[in-house]
C-alpha atoms as a PDB file:
ATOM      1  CA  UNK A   1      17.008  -9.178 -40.575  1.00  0.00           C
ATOM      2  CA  UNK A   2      20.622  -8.033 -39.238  1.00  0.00           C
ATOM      3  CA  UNK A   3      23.162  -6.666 -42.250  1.00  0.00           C
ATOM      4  CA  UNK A   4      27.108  -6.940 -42.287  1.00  0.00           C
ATOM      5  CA  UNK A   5      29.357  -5.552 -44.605  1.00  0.00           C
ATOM      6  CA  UNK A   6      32.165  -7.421 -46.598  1.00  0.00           C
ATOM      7  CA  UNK A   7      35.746  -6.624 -46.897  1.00  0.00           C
ATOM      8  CA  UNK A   8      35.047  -4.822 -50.097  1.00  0.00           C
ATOM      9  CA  UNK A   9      32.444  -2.525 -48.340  1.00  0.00           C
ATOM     10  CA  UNK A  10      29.410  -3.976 -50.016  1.00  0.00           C
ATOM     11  CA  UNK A  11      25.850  -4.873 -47.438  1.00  0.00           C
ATOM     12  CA  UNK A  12      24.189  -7.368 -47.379  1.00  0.00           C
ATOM     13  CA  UNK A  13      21.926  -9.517 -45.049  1.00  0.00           C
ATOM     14  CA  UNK A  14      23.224 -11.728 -42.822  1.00  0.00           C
ATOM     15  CA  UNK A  15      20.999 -15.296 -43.165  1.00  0.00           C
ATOM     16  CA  UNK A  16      21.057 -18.819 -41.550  1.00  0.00           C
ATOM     17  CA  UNK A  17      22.603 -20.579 -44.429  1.00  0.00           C
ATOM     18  CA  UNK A  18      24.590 -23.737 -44.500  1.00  0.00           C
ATOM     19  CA  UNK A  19      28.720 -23.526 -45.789  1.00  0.00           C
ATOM     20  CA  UNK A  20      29.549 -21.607 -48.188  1.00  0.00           C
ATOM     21  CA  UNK A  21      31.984 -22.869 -51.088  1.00  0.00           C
ATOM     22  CA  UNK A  22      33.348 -20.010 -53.590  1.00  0.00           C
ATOM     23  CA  UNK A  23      35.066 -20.785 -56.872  1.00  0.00           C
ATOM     24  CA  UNK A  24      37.528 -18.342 -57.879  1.00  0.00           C
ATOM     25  CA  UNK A  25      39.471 -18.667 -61.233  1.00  0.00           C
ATOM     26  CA  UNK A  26      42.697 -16.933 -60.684  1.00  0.00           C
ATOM     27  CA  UNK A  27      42.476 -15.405 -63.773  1.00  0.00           C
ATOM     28  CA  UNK A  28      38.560 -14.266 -64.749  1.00  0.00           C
ATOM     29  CA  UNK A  29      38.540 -11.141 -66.401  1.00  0.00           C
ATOM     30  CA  UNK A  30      34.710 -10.699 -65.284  1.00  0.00           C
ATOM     31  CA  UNK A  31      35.085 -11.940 -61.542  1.00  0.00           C
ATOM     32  CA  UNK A  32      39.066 -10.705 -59.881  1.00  0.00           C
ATOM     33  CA  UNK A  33      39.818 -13.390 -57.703  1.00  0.00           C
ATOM     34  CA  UNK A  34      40.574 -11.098 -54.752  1.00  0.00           C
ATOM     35  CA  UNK A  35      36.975 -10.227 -54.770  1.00  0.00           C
ATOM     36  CA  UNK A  36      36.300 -14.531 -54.670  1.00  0.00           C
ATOM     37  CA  UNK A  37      38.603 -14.312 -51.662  1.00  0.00           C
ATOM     38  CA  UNK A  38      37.101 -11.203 -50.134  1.00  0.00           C
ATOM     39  CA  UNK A  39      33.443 -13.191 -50.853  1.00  0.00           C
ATOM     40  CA  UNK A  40      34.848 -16.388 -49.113  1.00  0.00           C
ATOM     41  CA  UNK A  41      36.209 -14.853 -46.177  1.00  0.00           C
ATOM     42  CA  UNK A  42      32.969 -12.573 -45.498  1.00  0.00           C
ATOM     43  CA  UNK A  43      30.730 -15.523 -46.184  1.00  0.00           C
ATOM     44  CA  UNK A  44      32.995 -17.388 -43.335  1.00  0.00           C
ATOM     45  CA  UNK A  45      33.126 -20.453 -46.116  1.00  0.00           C
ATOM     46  CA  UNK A  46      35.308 -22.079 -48.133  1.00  0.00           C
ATOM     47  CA  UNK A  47      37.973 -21.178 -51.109  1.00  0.00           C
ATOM     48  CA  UNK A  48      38.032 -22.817 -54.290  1.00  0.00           C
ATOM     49  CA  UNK A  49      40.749 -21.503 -56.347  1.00  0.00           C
ATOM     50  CA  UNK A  50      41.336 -22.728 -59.829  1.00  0.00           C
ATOM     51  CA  UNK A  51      44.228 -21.405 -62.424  1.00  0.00           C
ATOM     52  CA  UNK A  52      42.336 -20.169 -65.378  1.00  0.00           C
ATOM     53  CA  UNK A  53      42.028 -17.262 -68.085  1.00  0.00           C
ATOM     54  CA  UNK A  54      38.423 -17.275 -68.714  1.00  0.00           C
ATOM     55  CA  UNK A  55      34.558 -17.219 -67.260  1.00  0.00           C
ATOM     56  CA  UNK A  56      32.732 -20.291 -67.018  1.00  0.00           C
ATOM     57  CA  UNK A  57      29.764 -21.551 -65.255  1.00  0.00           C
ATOM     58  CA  UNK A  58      27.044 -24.111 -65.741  1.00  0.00           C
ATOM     59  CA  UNK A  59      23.706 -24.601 -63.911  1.00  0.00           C
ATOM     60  CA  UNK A  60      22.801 -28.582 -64.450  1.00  0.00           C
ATOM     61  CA  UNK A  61      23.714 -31.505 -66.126  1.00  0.00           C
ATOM     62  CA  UNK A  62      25.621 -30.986 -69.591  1.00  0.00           C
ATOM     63  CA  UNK A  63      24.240 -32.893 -73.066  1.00  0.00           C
END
């Protein structure tokens, strides 16, 4: 398994992997949204970047 190391100096391992999309909320006081550009850019995907103040996610359809 071959590892790489992203802008912010963190390793991981390099895998076969389709595109990449990252969602970065400018303003996510859990997530900075230089580290969701650093994560697009080593991930060689794309940038989502949304205006926003808080953390959100959801994993499957809502009720």
């Amino acid at each position: 398994m071959a590892f790489t190391t992203s802008p912010a100096g963190l390793a991981f391992a390099k895998i076969a992997m389709e595109a990449a999309l990252t969602i970065s909320i400018t303003g996510d006081p859990s997530s900075p949204h230089l580290a969701g550009v650093n994560l697009a850019k080593a991930l060689d995907g794309s940038l989502l970047i949304a205006k926003g103040t808080t953390h959100h996610h959801r994993v499957g359809a809502s009720a």
